[in-house]
PDB file of N, CA and C in Angstrom:
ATOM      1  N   UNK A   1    -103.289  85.115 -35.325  1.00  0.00           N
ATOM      2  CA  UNK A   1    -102.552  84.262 -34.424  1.00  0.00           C
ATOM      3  C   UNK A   1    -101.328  83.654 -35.093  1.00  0.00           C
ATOM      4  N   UNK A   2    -100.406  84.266 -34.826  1.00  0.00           N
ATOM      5  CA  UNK A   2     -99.114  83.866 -36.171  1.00  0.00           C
ATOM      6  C   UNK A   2     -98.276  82.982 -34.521  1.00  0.00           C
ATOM      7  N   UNK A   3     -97.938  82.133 -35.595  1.00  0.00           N
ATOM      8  CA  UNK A   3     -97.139  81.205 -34.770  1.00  0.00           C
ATOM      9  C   UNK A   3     -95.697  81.372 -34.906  1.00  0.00           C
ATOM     10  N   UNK A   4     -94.887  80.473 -34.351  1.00  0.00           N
ATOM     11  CA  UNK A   4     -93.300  80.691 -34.111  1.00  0.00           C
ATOM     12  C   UNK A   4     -92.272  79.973 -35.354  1.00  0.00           C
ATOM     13  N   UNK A   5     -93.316  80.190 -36.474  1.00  0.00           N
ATOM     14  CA  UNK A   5     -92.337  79.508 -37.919  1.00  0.00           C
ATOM     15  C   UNK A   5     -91.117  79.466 -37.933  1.00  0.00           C
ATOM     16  N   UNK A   6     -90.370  78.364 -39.128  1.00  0.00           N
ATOM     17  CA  UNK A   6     -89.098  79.050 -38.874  1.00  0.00           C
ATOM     18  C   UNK A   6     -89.123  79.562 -40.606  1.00  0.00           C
ATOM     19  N   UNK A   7     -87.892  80.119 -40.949  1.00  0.00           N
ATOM     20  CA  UNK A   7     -87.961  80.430 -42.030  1.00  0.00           C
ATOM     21  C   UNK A   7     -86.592  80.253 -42.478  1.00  0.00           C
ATOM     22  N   UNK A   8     -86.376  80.504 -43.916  1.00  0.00           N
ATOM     23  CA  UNK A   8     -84.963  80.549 -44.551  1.00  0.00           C
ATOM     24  C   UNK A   8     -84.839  81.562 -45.385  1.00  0.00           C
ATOM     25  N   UNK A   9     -83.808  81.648 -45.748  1.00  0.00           N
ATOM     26  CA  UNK A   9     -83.329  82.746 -47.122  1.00  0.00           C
ATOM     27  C   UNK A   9     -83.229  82.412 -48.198  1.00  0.00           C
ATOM     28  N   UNK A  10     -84.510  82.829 -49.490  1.00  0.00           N
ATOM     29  CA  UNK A  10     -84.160  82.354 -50.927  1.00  0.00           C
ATOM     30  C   UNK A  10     -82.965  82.567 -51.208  1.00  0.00           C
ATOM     31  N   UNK A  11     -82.152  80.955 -51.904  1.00  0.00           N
ATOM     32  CA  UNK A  11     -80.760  81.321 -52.726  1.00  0.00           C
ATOM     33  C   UNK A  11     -80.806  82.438 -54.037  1.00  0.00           C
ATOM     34  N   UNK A  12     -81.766  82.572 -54.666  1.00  0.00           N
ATOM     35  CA  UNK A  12     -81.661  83.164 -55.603  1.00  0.00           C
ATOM     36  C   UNK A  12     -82.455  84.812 -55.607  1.00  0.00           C
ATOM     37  N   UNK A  13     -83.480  84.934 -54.738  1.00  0.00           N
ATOM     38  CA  UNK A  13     -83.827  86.743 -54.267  1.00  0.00           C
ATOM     39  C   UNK A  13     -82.974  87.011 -53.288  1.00  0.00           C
ATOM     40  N   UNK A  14     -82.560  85.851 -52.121  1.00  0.00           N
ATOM     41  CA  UNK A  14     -82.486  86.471 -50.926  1.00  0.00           C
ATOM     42  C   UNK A  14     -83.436  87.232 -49.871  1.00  0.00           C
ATOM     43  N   UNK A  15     -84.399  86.966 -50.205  1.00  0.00           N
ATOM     44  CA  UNK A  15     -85.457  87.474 -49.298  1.00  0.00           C
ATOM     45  C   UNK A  15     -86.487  86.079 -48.670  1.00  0.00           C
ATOM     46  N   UNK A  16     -86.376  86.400 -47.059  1.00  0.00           N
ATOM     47  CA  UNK A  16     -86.683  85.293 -46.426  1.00  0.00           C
ATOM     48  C   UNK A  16     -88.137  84.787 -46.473  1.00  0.00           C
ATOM     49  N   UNK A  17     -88.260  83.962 -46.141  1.00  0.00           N
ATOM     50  CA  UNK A  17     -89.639  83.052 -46.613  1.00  0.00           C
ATOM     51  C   UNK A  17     -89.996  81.966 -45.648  1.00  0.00           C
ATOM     52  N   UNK A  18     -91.138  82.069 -44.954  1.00  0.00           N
ATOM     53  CA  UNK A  18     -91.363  81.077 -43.736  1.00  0.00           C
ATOM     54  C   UNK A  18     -92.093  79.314 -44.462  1.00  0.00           C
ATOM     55  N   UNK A  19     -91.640  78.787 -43.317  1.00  0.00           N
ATOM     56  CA  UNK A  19     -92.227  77.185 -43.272  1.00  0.00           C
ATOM     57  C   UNK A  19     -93.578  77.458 -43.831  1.00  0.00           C
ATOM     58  N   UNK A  20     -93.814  76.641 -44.733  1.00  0.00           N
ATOM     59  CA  UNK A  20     -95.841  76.390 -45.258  1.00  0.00           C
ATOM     60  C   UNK A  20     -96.027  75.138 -44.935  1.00  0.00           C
ATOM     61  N   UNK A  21     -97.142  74.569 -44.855  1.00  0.00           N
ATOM     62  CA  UNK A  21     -97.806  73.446 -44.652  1.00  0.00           C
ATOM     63  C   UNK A  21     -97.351  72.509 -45.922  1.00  0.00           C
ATOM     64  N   UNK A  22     -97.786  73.088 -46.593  1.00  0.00           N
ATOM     65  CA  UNK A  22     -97.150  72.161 -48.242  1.00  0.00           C
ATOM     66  C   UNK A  22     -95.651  71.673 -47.949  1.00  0.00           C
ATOM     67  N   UNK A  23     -94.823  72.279 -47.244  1.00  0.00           N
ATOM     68  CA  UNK A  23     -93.569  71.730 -47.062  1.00  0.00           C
ATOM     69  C   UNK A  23     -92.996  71.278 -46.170  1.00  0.00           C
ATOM     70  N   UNK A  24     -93.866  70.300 -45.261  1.00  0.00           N
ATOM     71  CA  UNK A  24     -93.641  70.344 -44.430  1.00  0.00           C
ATOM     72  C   UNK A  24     -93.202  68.415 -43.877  1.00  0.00           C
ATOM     73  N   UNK A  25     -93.039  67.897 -45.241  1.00  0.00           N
ATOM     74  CA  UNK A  25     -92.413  66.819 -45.691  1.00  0.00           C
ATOM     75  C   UNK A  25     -91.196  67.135 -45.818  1.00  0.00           C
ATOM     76  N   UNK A  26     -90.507  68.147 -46.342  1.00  0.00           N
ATOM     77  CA  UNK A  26     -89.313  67.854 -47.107  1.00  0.00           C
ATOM     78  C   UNK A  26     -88.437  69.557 -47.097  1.00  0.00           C
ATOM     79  N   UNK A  27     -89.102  70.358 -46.013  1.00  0.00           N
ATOM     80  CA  UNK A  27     -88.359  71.394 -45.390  1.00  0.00           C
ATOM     81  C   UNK A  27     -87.308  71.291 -45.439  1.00  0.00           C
ATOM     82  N   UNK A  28     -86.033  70.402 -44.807  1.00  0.00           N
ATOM     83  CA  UNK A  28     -84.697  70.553 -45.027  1.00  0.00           C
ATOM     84  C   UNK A  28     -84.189  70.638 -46.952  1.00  0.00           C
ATOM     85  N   UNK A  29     -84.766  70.430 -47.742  1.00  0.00           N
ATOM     86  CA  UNK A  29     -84.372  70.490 -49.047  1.00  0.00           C
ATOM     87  C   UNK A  29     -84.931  71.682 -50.051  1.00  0.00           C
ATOM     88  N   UNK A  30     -86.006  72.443 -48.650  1.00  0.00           N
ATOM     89  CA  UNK A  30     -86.631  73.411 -49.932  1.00  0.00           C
ATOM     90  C   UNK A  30     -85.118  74.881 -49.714  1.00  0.00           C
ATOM     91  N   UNK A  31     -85.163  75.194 -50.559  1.00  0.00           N
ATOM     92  CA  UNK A  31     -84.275  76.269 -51.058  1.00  0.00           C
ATOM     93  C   UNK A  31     -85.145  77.587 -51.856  1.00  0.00           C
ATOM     94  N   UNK A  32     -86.323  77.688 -52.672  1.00  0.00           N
ATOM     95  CA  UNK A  32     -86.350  78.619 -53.263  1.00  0.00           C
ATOM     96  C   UNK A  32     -88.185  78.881 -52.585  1.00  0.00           C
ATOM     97  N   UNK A  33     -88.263  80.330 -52.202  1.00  0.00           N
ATOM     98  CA  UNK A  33     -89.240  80.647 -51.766  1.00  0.00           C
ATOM     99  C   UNK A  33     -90.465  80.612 -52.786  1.00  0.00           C
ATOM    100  N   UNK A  34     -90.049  80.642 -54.429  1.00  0.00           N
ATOM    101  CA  UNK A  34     -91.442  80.383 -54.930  1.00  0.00           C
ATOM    102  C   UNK A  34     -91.121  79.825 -56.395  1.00  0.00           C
ATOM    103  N   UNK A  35     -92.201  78.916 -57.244  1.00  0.00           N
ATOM    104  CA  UNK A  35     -91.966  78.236 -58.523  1.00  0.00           C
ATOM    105  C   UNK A  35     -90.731  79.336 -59.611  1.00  0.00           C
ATOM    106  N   UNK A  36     -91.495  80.665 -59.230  1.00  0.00           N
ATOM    107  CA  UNK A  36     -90.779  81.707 -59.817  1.00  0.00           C
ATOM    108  C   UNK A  36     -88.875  81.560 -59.887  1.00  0.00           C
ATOM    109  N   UNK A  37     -88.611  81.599 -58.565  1.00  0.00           N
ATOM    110  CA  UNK A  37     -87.292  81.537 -57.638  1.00  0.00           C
ATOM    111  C   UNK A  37     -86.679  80.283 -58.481  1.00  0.00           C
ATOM    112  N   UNK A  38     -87.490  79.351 -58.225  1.00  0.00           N
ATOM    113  CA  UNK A  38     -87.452  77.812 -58.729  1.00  0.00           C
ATOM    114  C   UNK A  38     -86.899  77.838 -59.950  1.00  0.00           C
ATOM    115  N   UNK A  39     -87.772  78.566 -61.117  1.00  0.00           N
ATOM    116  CA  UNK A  39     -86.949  78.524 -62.606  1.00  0.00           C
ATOM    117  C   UNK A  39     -86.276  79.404 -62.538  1.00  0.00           C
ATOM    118  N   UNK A  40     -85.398  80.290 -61.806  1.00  0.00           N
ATOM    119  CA  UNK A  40     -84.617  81.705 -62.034  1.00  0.00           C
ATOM    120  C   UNK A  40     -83.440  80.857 -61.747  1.00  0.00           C
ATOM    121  N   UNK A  41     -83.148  80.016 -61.167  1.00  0.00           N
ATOM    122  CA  UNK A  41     -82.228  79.426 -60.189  1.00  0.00           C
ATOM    123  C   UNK A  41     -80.903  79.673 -60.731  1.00  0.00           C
ATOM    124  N   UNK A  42     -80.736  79.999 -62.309  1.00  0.00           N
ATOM    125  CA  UNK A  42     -79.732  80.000 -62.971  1.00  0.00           C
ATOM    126  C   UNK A  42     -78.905  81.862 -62.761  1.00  0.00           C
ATOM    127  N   UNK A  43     -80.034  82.566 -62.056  1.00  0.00           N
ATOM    128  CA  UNK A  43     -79.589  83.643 -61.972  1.00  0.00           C
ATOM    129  C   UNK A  43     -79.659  84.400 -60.859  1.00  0.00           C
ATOM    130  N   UNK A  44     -79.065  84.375 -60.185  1.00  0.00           N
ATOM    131  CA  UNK A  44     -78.950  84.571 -59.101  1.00  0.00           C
ATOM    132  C   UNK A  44     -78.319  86.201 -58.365  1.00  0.00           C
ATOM    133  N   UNK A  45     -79.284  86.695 -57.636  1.00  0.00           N
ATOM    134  CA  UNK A  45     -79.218  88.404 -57.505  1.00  0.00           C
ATOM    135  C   UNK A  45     -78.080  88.264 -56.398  1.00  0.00           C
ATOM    136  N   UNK A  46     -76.916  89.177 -56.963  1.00  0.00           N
ATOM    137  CA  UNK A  46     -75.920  89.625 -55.859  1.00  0.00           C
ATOM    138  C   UNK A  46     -76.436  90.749 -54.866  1.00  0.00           C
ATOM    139  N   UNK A  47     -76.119  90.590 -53.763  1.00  0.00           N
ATOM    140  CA  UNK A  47     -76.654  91.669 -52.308  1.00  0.00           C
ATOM    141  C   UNK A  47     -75.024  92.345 -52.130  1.00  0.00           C
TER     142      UNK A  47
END
């Protein structure tokens, strides 16, 4: 039963990533789809 999430685009893979419960305080500020994304931040994949 998948619901009508919304989602965004990691700044640093670029590959999109839906709303979680864990973020659901502070959604407008999350930017990176995972801790991983999080420490890469300095490197960032051109598309």
């Amino acid at each position: 039963m998948p619901k009508n999430l919304e989602s965004k685009i990691c700044i640093v893979c670029n590959i999109p990533f839906n709303w979680r419960k864990k973020w659901e305080k502070n959604w407008a500020e999350v930017k990176y789809c995972s801790e991983r994304c999080r420490r890469n931040k300095k490197v960032r994949r051109r598309i």
